[in-house]
N, C-alpha and C. Protein backbone atom coordinates (compact mmCIF):
# COMPACT_ATOMS: atom_id res chain seq x y z
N UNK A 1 72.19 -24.84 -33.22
CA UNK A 1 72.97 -25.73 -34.06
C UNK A 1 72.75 -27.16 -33.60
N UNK A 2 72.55 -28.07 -34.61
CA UNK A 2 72.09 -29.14 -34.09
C UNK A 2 73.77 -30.11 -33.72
N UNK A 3 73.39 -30.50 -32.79
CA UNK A 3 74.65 -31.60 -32.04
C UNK A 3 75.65 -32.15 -33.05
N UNK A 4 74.89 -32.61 -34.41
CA UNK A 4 75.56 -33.53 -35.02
C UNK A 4 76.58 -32.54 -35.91
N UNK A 5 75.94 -31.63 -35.89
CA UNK A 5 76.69 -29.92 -36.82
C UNK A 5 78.21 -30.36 -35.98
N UNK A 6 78.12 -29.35 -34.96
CA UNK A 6 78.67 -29.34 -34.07
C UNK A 6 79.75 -29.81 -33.97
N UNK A 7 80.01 -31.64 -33.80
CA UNK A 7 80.35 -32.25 -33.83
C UNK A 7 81.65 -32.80 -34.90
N UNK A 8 80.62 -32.30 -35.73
CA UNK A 8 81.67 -32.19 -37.25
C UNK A 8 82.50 -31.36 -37.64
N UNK A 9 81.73 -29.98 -36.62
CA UNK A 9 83.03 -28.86 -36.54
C UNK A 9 84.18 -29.14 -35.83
N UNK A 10 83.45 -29.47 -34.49
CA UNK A 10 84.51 -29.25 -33.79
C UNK A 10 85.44 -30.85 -34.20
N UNK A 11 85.51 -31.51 -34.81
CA UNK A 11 86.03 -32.68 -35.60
C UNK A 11 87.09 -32.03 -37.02
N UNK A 12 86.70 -31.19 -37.72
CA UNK A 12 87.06 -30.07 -38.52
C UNK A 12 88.04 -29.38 -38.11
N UNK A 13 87.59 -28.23 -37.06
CA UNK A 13 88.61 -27.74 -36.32
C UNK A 13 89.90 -28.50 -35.50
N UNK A 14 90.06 -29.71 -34.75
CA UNK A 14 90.82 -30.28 -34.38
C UNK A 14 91.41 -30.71 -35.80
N UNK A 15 90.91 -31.58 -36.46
CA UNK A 15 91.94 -31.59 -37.54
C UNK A 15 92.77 -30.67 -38.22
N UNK A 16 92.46 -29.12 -38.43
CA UNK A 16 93.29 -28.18 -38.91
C UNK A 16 94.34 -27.85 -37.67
N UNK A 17 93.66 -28.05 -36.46
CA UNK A 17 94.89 -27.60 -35.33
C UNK A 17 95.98 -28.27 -35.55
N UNK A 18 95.93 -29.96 -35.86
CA UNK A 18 96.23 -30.91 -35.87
C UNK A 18 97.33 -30.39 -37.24
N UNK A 19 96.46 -30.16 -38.17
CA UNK A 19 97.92 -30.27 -39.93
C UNK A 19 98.42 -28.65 -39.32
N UNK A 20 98.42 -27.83 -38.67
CA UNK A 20 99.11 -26.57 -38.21
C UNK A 20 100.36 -27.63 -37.41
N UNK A 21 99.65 -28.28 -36.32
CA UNK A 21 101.16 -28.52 -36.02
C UNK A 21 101.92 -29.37 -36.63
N UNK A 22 101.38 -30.23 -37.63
CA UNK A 22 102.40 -30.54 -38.38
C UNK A 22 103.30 -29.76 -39.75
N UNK A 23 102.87 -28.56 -40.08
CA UNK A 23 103.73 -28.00 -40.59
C UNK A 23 104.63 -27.64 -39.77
N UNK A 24 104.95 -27.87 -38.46
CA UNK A 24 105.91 -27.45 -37.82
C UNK A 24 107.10 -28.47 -37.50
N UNK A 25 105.98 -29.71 -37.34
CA UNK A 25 106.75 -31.15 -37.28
C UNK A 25 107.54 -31.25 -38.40
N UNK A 26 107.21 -30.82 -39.53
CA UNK A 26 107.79 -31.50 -41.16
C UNK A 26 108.33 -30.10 -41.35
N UNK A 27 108.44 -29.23 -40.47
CA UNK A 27 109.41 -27.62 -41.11
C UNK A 27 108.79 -27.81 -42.69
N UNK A 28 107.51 -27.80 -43.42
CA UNK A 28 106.95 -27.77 -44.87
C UNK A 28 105.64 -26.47 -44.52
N UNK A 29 106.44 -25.05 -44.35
CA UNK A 29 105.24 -24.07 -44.25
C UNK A 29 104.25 -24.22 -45.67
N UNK A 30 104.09 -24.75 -46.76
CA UNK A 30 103.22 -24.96 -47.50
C UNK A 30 101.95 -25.40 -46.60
N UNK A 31 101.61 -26.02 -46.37
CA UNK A 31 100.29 -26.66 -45.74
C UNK A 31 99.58 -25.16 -44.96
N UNK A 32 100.34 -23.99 -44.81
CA UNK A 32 99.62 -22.90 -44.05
C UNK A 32 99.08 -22.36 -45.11
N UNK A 33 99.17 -22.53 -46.43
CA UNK A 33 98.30 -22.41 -47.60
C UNK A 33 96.64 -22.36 -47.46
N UNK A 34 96.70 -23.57 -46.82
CA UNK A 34 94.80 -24.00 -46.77
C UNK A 34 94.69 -23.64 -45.27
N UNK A 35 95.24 -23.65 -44.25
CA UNK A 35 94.90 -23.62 -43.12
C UNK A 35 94.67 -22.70 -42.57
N UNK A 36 95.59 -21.64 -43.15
CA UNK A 36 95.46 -19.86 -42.95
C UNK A 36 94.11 -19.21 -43.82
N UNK A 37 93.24 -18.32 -43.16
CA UNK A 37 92.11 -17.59 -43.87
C UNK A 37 93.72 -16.24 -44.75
N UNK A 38 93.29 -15.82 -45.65
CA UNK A 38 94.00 -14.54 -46.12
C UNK A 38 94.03 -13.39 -45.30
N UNK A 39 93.07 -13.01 -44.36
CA UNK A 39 93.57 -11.88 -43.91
C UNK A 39 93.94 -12.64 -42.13
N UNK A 40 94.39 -13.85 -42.21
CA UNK A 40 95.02 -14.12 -41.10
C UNK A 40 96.32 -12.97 -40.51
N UNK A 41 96.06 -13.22 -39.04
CA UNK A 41 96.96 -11.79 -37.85
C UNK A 41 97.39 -12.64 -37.05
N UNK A 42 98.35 -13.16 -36.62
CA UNK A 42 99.78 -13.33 -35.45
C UNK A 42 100.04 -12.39 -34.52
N UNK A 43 100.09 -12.60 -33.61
CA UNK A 43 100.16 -11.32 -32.66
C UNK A 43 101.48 -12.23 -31.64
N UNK A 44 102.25 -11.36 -31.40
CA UNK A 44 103.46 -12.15 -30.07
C UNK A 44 103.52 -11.27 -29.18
N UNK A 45 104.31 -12.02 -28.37
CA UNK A 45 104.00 -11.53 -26.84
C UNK A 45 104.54 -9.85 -26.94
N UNK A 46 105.17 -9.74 -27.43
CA UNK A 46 106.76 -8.09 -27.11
C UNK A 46 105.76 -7.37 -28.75
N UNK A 47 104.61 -7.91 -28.76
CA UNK A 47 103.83 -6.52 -29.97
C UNK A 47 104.41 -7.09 -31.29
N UNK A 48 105.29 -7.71 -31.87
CA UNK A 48 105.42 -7.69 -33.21
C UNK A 48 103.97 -8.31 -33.82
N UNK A 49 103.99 -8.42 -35.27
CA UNK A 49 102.77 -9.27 -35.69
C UNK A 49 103.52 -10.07 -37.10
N UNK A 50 102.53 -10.68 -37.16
CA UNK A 50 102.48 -11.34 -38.69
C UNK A 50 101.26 -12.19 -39.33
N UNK A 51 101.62 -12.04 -40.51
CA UNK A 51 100.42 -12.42 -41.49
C UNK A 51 100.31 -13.73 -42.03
N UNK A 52 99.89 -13.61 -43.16
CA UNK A 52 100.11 -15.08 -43.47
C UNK A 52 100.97 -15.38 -44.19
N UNK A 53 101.52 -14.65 -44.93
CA UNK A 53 102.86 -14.65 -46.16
C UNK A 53 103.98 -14.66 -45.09
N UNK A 54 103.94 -14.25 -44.20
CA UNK A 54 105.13 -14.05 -43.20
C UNK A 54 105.22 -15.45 -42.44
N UNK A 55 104.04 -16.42 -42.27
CA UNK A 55 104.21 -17.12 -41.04
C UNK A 55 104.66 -18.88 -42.49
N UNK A 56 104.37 -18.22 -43.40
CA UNK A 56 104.54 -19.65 -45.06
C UNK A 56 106.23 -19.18 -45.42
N UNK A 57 106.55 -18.49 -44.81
CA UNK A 57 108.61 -18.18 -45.48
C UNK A 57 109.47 -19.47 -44.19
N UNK A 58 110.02 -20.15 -45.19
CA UNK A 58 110.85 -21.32 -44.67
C UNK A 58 111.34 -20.65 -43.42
N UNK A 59 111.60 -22.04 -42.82
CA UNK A 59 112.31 -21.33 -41.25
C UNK A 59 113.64 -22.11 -41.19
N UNK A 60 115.08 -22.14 -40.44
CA UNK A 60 115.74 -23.34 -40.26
C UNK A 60 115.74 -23.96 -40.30
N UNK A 61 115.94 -25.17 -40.37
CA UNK A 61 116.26 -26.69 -40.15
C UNK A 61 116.90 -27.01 -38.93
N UNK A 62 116.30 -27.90 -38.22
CA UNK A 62 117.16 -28.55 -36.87
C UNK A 62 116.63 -28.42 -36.12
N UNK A 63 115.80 -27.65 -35.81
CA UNK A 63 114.59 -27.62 -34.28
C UNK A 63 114.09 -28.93 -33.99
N UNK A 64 114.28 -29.32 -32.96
CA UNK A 64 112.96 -30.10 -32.49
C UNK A 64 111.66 -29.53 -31.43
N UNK A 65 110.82 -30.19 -32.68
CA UNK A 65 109.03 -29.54 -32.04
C UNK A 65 108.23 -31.04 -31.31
N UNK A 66 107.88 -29.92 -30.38
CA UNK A 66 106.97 -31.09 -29.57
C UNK A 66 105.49 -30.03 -29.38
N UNK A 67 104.07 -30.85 -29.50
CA UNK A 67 103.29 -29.88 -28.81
C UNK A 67 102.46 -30.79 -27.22
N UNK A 68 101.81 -30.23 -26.12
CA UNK A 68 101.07 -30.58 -25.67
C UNK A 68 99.89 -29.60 -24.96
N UNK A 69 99.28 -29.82 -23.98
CA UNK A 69 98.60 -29.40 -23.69
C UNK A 69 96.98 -28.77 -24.46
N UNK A 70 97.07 -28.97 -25.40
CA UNK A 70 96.29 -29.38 -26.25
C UNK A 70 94.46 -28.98 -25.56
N UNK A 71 93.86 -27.87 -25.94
CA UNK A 71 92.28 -27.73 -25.82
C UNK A 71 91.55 -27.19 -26.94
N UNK A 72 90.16 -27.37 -26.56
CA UNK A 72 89.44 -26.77 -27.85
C UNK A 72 87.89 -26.00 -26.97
N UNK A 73 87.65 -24.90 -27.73
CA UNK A 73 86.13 -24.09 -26.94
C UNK A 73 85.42 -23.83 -28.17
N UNK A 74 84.42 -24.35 -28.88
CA UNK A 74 83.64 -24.12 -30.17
C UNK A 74 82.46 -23.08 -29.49
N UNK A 75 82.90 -21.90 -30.18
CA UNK A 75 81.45 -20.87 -30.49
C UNK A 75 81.01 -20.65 -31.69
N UNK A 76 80.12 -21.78 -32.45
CA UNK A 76 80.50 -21.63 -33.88
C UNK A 76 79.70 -20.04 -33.83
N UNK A 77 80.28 -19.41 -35.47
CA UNK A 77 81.05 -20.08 -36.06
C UNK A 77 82.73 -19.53 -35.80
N UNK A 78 82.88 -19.64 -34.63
CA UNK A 78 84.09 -19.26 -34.18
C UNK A 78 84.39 -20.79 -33.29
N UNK A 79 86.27 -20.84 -33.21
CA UNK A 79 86.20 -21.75 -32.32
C UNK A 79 88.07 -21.39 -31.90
N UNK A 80 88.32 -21.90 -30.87
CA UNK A 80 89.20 -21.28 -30.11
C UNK A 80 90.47 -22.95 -29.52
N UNK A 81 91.42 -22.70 -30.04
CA UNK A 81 91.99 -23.72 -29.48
C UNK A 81 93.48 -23.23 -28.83
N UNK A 82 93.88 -23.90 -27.69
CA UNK A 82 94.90 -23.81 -27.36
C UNK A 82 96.21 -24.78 -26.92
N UNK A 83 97.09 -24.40 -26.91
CA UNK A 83 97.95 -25.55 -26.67
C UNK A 83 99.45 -24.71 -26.22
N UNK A 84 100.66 -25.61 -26.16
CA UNK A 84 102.03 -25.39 -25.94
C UNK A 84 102.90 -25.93 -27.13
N UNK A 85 103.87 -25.28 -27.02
CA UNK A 85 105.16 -25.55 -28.02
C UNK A 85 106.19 -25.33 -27.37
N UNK A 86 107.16 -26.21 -27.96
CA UNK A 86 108.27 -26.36 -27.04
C UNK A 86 109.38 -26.82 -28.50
N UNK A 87 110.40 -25.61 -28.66
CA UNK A 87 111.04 -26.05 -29.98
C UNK A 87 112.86 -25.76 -29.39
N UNK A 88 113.05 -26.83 -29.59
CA UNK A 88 114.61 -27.28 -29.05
C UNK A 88 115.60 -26.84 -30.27
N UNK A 89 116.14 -25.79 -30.15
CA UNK A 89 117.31 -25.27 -31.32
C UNK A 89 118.44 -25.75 -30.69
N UNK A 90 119.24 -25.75 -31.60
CA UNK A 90 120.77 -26.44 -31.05
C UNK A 90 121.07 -25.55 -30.11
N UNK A 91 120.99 -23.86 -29.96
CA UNK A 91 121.86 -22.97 -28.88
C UNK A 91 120.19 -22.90 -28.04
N UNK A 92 119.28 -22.96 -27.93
CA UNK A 92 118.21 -22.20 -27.01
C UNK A 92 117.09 -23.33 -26.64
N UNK A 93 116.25 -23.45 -25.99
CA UNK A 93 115.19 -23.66 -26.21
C UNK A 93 113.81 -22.66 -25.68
N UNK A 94 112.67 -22.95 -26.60
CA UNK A 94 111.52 -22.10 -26.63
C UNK A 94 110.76 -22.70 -26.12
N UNK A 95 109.79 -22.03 -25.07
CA UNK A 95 108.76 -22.69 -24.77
C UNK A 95 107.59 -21.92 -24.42
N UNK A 96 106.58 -22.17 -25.21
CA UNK A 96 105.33 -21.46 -25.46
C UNK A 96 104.30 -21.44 -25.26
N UNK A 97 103.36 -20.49 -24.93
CA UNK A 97 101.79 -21.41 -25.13
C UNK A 97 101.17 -20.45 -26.36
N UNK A 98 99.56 -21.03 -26.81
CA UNK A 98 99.50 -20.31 -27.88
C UNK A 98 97.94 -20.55 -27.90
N UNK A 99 97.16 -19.55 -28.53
CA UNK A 99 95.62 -19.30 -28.33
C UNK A 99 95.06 -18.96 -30.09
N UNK A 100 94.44 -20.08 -30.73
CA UNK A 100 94.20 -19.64 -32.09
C UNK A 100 92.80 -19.45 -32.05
N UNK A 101 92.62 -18.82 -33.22
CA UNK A 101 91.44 -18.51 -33.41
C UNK A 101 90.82 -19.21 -34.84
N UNK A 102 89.47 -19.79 -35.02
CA UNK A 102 89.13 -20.22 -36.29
C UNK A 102 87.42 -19.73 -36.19
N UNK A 103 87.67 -19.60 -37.76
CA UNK A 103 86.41 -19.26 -38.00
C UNK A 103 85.18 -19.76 -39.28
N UNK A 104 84.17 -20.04 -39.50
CA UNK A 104 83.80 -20.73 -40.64
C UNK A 104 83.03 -19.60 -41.51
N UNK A 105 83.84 -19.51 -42.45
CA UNK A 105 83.04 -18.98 -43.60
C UNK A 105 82.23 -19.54 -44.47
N UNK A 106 81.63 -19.11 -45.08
CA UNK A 106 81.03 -20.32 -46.51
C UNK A 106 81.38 -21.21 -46.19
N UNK A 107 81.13 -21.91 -45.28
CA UNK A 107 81.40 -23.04 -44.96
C UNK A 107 82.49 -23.96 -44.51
N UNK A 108 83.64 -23.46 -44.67
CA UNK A 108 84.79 -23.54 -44.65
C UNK A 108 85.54 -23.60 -43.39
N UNK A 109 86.11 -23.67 -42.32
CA UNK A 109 86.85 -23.65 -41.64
C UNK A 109 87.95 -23.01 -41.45
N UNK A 110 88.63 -21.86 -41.26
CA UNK A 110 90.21 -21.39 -41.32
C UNK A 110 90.53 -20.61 -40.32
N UNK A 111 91.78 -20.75 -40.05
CA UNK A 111 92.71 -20.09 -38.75
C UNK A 111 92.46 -18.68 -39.53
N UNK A 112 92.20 -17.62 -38.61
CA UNK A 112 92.18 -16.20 -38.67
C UNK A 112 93.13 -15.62 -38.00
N UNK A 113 93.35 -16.29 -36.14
CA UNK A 113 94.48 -15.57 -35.54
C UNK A 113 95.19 -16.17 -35.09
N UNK A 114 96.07 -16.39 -34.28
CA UNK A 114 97.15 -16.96 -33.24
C UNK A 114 97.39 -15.82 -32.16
N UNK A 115 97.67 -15.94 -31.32
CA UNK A 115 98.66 -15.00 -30.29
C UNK A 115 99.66 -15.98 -29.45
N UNK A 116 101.04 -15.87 -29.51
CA UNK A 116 101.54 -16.50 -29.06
C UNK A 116 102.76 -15.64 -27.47
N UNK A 117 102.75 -16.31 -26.86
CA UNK A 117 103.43 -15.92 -25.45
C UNK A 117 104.50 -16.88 -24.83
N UNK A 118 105.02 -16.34 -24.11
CA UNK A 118 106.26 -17.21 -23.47
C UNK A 118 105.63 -17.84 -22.13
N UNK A 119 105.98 -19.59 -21.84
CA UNK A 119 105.54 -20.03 -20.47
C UNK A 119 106.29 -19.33 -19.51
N UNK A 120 105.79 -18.85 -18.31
CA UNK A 120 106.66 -18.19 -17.39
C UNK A 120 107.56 -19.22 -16.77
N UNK A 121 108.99 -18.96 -16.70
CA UNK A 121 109.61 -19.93 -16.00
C UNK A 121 109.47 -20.02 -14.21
N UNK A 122 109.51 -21.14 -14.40
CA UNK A 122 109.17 -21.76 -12.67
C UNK A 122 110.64 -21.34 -11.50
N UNK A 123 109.87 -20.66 -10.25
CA UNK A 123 110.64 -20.24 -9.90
C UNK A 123 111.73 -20.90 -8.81
């Protein structure tokens, strides 16, 4: 793959990581419309799963989302990004890390997986 390919992917891919976490910032699951492939899989830590119709159904109001930690590993046409979430509910807070998966079809770019896990708390 020539460099400049590459480049544009992995430019591609950061931008979809990028509008993923802002459907979280703007609580507007619409935007997982384009960002999700259709047979997108969720996987969490305790075995449940979910799809993509499951991860686009409104959530509460009132969280505050922050992300950091923030990486990216391109194998096109696969590419792998990871990061943290940290979502402040009025009674709890969550704090996460999370490993997606993207892949390019026809050309295209789209999240296929997620797996998400709990940060271990510090002892």
């Amino acid at each position: 793959m020539k460099n400049g390919q590459q480049s544009i992917d992995e430019q591609t891919v950061r931008e979809l990581d990028r509008s993923w976490n802002e459907v979280y910032l703007r609580n507007d699951r619409s935007g997982f419309a384009t960002i999700l492939a259709n047979d997108f899989q969720a996987t969490f830590s305790d075995g449940r799963t979910a799809d993509k119709v499951d991860l686009m159904r409104p959530t509460p109001e009132g969280a505050k989302v922050s992300f950091s930690e923030f990486g990216i590993q391109m194998y096109p046409p696969t590419a792998i990004t990871r990061g943290r979430v940290r979502i402040e509910h009025s009674d709890r807070m969550v704090d996460q890390r999370y490993v997606r998966v993207y892949s390019k079809g026809d050309k295209c770019w789209k999240a296929v997986a997620v797996f998400v896990f709990p940060v271990a708390e510090e002892a």
